[in-house]
PDB file of N, CA and C in Angstrom:
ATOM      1  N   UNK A   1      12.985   9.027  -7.895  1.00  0.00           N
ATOM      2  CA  UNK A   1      11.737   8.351  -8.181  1.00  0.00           C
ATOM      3  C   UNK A   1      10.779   9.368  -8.789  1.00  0.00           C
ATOM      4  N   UNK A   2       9.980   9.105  -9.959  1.00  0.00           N
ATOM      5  CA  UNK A   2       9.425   9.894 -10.642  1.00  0.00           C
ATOM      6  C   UNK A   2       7.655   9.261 -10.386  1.00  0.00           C
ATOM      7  N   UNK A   3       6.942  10.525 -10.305  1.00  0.00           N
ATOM      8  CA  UNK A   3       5.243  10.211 -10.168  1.00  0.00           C
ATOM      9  C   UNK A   3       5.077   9.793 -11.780  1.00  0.00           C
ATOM     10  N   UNK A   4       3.910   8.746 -10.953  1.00  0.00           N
ATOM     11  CA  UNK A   4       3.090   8.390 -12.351  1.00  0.00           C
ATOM     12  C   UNK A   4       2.250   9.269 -13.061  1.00  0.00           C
ATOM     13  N   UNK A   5       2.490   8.843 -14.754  1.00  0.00           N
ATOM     14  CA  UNK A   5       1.406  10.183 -15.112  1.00  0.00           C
ATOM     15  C   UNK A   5       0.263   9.518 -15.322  1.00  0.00           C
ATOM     16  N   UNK A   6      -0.759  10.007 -15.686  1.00  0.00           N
ATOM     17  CA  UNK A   6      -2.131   9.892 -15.596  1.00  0.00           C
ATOM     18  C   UNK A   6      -2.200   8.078 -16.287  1.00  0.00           C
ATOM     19  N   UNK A   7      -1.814   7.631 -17.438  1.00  0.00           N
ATOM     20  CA  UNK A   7      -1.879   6.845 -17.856  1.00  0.00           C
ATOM     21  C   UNK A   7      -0.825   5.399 -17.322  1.00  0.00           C
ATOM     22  N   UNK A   8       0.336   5.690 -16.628  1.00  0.00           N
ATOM     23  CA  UNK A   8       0.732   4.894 -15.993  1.00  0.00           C
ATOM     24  C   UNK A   8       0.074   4.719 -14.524  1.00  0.00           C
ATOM     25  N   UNK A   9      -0.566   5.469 -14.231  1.00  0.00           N
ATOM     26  CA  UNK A   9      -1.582   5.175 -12.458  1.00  0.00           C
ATOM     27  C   UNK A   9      -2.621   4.594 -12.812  1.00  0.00           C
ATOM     28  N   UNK A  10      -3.260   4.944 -14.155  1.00  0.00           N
ATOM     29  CA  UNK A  10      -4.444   4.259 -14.456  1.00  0.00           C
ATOM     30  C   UNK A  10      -4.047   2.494 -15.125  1.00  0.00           C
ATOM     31  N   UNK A  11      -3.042   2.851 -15.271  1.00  0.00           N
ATOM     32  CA  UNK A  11      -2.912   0.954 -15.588  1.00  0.00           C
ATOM     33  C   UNK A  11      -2.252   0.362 -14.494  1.00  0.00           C
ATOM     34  N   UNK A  12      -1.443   1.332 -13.542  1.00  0.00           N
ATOM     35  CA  UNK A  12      -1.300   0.088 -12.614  1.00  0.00           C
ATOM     36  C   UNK A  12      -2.384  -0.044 -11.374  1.00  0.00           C
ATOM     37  N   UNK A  13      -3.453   0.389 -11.417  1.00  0.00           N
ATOM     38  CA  UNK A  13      -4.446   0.248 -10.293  1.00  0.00           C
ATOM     39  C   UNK A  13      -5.528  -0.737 -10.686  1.00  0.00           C
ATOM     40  N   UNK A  14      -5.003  -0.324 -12.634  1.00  0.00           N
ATOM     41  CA  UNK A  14      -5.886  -2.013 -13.081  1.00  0.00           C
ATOM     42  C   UNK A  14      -5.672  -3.212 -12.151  1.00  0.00           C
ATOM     43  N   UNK A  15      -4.394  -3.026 -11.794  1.00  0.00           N
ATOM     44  CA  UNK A  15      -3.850  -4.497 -11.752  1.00  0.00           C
ATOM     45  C   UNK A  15      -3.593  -4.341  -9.877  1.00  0.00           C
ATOM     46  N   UNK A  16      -4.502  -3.395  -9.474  1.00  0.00           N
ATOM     47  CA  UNK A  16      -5.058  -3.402  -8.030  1.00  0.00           C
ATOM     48  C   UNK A  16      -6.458  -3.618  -7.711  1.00  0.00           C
ATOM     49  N   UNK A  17      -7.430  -4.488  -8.341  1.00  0.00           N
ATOM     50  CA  UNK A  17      -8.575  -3.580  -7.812  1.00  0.00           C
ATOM     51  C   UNK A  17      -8.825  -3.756  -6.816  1.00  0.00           C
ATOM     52  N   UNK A  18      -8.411  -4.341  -5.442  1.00  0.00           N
ATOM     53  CA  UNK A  18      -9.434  -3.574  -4.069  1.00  0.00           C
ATOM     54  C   UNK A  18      -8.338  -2.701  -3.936  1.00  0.00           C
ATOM     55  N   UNK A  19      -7.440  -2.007  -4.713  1.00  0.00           N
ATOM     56  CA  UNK A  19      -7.105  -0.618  -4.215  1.00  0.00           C
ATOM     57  C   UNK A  19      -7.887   0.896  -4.291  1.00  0.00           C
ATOM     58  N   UNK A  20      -8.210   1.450  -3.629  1.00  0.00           N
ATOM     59  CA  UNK A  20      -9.166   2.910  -3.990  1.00  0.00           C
ATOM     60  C   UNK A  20      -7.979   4.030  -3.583  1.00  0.00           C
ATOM     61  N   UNK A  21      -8.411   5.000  -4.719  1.00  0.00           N
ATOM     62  CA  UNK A  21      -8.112   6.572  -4.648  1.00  0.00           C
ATOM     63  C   UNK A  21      -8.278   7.095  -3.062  1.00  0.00           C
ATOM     64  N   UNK A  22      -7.288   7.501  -3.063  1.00  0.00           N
ATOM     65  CA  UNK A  22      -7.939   8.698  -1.575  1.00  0.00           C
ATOM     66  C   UNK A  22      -8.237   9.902  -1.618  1.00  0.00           C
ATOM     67  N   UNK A  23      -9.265  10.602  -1.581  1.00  0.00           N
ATOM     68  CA  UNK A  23      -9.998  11.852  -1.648  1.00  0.00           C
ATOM     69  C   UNK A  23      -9.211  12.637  -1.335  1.00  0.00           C
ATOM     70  N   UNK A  24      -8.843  13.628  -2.009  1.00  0.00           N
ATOM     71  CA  UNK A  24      -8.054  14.952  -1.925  1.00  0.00           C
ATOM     72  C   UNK A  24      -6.842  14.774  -1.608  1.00  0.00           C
ATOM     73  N   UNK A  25      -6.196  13.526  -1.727  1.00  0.00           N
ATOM     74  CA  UNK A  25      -4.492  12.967  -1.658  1.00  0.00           C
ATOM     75  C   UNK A  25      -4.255  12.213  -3.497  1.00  0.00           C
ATOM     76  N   UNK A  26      -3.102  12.379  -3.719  1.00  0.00           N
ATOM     77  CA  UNK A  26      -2.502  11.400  -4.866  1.00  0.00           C
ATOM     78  C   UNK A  26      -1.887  10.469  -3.840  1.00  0.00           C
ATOM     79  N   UNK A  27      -2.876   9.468  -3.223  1.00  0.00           N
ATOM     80  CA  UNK A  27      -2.354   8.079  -2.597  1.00  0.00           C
ATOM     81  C   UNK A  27      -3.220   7.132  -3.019  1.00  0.00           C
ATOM     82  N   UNK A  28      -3.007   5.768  -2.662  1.00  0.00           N
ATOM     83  CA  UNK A  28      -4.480   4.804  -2.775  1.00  0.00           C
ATOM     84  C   UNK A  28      -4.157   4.098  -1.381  1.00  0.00           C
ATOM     85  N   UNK A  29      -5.683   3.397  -1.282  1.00  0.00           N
ATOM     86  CA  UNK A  29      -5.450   2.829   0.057  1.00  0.00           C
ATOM     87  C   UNK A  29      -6.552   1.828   0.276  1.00  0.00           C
ATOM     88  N   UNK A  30      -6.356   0.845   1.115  1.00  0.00           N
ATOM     89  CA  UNK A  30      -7.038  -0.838   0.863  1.00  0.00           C
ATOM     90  C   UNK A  30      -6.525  -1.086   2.732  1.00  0.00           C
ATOM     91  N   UNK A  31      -7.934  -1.566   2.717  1.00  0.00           N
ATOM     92  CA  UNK A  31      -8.559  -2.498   4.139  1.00  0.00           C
ATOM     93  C   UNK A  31      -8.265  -3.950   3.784  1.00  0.00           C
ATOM     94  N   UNK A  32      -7.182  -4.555   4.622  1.00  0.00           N
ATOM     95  CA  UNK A  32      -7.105  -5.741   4.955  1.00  0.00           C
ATOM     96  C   UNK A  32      -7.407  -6.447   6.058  1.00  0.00           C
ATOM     97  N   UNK A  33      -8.426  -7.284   6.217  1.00  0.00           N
ATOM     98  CA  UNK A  33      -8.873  -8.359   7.303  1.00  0.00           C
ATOM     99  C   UNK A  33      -7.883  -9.212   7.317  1.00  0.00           C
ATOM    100  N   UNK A  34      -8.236  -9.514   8.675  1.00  0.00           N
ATOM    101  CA  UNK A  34      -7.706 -10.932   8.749  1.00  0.00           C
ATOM    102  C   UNK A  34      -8.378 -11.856   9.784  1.00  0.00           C
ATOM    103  N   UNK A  35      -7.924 -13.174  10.103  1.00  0.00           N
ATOM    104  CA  UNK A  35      -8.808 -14.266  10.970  1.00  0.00           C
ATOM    105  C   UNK A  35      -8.668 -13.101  12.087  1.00  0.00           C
ATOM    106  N   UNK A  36      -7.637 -12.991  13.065  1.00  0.00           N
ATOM    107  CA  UNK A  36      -7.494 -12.507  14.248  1.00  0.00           C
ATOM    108  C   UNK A  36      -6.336 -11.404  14.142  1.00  0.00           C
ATOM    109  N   UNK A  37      -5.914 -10.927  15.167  1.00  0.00           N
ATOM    110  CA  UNK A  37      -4.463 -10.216  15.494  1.00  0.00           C
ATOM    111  C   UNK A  37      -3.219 -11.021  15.237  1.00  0.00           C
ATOM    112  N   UNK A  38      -3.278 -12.056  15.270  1.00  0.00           N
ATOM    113  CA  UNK A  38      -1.972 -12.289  15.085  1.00  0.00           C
ATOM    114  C   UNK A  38      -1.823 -12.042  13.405  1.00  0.00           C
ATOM    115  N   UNK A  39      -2.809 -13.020  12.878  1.00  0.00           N
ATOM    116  CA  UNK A  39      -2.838 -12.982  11.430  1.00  0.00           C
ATOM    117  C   UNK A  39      -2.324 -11.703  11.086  1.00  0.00           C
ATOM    118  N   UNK A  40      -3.043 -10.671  11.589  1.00  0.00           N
ATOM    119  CA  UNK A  40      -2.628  -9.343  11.003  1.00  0.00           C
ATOM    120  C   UNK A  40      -1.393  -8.637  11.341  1.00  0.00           C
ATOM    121  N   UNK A  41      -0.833  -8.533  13.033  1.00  0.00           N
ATOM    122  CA  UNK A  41       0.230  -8.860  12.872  1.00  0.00           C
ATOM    123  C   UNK A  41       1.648  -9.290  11.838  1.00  0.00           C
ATOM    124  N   UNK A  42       1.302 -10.147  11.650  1.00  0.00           N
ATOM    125  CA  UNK A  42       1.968 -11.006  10.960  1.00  0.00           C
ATOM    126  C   UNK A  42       2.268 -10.286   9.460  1.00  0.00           C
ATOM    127  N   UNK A  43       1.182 -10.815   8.769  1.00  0.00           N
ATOM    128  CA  UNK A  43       0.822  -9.710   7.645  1.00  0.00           C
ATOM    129  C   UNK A  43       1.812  -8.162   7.932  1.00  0.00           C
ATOM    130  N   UNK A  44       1.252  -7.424   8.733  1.00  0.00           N
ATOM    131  CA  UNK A  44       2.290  -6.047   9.210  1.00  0.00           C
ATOM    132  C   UNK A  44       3.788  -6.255   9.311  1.00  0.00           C
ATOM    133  N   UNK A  45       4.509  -7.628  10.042  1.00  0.00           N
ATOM    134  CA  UNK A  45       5.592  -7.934   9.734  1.00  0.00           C
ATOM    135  C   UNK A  45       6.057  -7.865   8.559  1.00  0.00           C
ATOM    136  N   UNK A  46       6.331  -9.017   7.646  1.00  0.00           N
ATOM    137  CA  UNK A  46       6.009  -8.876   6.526  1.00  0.00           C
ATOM    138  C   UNK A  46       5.836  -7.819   5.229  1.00  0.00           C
ATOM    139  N   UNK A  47       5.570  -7.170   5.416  1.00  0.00           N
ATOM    140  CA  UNK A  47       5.095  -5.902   5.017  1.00  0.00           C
ATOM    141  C   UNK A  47       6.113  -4.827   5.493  1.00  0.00           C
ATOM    142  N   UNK A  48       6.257  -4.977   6.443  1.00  0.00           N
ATOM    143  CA  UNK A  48       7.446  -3.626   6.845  1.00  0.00           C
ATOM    144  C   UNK A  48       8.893  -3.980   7.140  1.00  0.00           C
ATOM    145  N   UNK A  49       9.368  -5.477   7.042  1.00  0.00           N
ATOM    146  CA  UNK A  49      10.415  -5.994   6.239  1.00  0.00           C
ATOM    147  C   UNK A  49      10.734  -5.897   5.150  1.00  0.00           C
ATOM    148  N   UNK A  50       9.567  -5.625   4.321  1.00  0.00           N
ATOM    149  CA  UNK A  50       9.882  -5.222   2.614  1.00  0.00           C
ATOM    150  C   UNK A  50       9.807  -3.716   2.474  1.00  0.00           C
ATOM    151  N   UNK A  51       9.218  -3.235   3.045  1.00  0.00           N
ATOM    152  CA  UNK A  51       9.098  -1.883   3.271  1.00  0.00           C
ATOM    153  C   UNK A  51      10.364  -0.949   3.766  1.00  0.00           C
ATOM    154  N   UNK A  52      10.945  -1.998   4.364  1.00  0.00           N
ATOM    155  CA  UNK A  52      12.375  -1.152   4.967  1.00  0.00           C
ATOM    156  C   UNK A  52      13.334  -1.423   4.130  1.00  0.00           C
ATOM    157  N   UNK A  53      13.630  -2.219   2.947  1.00  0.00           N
ATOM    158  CA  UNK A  53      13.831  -2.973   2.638  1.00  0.00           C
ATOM    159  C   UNK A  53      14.364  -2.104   1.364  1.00  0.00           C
ATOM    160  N   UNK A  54      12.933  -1.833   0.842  1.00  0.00           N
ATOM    161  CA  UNK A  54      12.649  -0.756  -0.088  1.00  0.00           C
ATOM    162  C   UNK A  54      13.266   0.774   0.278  1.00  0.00           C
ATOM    163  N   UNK A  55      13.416   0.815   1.556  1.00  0.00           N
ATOM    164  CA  UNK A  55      13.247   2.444   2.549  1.00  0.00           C
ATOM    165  C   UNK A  55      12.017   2.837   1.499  1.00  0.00           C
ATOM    166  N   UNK A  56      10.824   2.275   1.770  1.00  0.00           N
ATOM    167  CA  UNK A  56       9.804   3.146   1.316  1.00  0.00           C
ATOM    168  C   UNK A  56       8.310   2.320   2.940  1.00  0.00           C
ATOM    169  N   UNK A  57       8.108   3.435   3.333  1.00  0.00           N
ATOM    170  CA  UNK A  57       7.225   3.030   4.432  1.00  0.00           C
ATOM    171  C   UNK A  57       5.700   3.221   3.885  1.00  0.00           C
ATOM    172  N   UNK A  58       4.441   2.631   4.335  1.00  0.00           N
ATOM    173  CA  UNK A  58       3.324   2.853   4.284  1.00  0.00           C
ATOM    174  C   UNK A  58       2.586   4.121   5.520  1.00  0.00           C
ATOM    175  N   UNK A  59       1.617   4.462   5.105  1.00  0.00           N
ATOM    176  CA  UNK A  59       1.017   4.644   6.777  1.00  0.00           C
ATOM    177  C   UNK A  59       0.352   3.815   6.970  1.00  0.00           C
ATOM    178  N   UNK A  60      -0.283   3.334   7.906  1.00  0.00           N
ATOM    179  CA  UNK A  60      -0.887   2.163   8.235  1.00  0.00           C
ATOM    180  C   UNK A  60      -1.599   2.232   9.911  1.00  0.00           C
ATOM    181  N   UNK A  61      -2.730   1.476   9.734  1.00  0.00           N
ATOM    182  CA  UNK A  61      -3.455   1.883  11.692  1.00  0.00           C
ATOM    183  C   UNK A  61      -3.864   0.370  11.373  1.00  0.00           C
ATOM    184  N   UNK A  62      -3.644  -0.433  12.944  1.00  0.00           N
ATOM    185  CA  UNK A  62      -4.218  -1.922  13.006  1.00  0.00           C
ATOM    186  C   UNK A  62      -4.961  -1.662  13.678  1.00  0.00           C
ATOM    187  N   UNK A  63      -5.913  -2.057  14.127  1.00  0.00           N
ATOM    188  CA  UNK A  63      -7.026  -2.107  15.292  1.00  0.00           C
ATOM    189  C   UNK A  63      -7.314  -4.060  15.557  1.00  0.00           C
ATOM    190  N   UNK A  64      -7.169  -4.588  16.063  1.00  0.00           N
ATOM    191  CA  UNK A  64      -7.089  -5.939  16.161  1.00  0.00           C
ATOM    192  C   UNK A  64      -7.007  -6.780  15.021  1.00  0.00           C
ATOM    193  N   UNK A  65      -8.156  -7.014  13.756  1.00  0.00           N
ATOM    194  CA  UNK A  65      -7.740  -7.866  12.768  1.00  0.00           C
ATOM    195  C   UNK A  65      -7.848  -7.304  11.420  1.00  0.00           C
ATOM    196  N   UNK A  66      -7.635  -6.074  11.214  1.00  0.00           N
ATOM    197  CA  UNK A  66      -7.606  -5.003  10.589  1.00  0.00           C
ATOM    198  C   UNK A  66      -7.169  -4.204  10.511  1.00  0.00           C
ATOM    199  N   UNK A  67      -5.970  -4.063   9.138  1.00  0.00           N
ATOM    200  CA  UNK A  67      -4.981  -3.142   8.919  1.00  0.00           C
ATOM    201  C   UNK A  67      -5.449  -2.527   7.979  1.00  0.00           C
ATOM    202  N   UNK A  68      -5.589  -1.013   7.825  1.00  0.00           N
ATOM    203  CA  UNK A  68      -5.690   0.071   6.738  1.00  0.00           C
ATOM    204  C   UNK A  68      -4.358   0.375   6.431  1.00  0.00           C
ATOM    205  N   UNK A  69      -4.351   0.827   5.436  1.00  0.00           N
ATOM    206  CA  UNK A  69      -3.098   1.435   4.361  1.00  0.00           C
ATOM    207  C   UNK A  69      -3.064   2.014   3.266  1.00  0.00           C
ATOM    208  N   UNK A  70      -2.332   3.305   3.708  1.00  0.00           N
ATOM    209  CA  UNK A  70      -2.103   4.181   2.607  1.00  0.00           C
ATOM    210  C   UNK A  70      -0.849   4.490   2.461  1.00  0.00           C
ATOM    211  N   UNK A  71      -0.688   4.414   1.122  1.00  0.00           N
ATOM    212  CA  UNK A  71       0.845   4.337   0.462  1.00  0.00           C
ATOM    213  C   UNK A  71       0.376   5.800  -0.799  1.00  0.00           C
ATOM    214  N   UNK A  72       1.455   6.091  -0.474  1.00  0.00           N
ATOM    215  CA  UNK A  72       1.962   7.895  -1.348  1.00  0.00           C
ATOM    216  C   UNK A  72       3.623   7.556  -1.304  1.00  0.00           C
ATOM    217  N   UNK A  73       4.029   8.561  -2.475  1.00  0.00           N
ATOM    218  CA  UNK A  73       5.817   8.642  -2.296  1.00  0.00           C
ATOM    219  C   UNK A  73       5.831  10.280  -1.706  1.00  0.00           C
ATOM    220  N   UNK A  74       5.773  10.563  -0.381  1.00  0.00           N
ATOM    221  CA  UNK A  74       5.361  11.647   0.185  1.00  0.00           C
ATOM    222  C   UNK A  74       6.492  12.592  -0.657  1.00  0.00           C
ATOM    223  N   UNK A  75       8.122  12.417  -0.915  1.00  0.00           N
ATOM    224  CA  UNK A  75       9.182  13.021  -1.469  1.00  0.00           C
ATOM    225  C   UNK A  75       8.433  13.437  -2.842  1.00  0.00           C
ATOM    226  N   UNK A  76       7.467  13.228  -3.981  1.00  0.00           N
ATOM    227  CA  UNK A  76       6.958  13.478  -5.033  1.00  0.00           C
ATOM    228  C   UNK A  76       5.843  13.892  -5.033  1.00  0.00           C
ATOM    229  N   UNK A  77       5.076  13.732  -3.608  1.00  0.00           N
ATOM    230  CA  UNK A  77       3.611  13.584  -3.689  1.00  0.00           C
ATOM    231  C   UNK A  77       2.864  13.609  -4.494  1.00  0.00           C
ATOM    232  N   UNK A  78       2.894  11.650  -4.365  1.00  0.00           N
ATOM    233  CA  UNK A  78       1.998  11.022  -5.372  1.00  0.00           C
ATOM    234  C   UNK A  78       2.882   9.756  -5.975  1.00  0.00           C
ATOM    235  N   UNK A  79       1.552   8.727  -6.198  1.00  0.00           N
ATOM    236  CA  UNK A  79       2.139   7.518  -6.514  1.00  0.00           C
ATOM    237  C   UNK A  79       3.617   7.282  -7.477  1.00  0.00           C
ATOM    238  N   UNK A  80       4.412   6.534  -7.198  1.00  0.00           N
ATOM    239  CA  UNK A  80       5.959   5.942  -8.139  1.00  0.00           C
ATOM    240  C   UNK A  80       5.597   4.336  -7.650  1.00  0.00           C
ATOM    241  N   UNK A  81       6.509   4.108  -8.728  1.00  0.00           N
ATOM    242  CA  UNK A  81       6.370   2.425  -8.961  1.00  0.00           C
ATOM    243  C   UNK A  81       7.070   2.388  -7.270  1.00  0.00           C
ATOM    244  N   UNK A  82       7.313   2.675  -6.815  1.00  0.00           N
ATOM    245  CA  UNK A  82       7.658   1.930  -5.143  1.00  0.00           C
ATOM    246  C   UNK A  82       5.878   1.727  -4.856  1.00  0.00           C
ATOM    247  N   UNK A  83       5.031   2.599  -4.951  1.00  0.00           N
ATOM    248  CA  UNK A  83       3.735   2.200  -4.367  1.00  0.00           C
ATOM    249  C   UNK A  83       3.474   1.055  -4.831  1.00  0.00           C
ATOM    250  N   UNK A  84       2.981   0.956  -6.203  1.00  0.00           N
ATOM    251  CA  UNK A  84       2.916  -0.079  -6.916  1.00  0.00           C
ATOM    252  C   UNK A  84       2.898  -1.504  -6.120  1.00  0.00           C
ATOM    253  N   UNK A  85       4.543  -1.610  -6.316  1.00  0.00           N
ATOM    254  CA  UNK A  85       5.728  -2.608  -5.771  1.00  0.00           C
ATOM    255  C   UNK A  85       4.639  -3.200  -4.323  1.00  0.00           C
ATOM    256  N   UNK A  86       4.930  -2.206  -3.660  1.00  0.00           N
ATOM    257  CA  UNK A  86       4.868  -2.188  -2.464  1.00  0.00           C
ATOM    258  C   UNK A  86       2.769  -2.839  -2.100  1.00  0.00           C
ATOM    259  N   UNK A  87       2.084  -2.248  -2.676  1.00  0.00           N
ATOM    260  CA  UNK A  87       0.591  -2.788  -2.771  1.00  0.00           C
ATOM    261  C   UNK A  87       0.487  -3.909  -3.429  1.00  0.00           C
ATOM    262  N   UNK A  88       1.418  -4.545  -4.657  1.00  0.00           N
ATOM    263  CA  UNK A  88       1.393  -6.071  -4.797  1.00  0.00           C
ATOM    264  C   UNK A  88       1.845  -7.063  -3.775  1.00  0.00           C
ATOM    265  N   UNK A  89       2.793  -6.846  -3.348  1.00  0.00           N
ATOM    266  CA  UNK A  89       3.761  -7.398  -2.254  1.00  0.00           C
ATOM    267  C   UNK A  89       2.318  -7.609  -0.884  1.00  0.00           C
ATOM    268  N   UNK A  90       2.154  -6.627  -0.635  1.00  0.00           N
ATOM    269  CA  UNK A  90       1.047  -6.820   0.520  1.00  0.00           C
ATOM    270  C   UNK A  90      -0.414  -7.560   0.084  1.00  0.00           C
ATOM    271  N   UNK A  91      -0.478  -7.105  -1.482  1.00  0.00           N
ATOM    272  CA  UNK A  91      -1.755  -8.332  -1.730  1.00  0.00           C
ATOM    273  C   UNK A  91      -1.406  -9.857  -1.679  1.00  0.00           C
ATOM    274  N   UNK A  92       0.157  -9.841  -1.645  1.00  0.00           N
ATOM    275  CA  UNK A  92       0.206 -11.525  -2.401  1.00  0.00           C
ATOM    276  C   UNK A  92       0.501 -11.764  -0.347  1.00  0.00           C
ATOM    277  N   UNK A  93       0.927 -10.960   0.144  1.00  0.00           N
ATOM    278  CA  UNK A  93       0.908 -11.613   1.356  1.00  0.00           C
ATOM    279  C   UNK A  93      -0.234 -11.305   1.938  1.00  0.00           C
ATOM    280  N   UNK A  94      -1.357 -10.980   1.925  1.00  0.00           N
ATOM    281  CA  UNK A  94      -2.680 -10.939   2.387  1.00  0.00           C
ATOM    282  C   UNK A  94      -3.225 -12.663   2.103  1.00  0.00           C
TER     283      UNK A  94
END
């Protein structure tokens, strides 16, 4: 898996925007709500079925209806189309 160069990260985050840069990492990372815990839950299922799926994992912290996530290809450090992949997949299941 090869990092994106400057012009392939900048067009695929077009096509993220509540994704943000993370300060002093080549990762991005996005706050998802939800109604309650299960919702989010759920969502986290979901998500780490495709994720294993992929063998590409997120980091991720829930606190009841709120999951954070940050996705890096830690093996390259720094975004590859698995991030990508992997941050559409969780928007369309958000």
């Amino acid at each position: 898996m090869q990092k994106l160069d400057g012009e392939e990260r900048t067009a695929a985050l077009n096509e993220l925007p509540e994704w943000r840069d993370v300060e002093g990492r080549n990762a991005i990372t996005r706050t998802f709500r939800f109604k309650d815990f299960n919702a989010a839950f759920g969502f986290m299922s979901r998500a780490a079925l495709l994720a294993e799926k992929m063998d590409h994992h997120p980091e991720w912290l829930n606190v009841y209806n709120r999951v954070e996530v940050t996705l890096t290809t830690h093996a390259v450090e720094g975004l590859t189309e698995k991030d990508i992949i992997l941050a559409k997949a969780m928007d369309a299941y958000a």
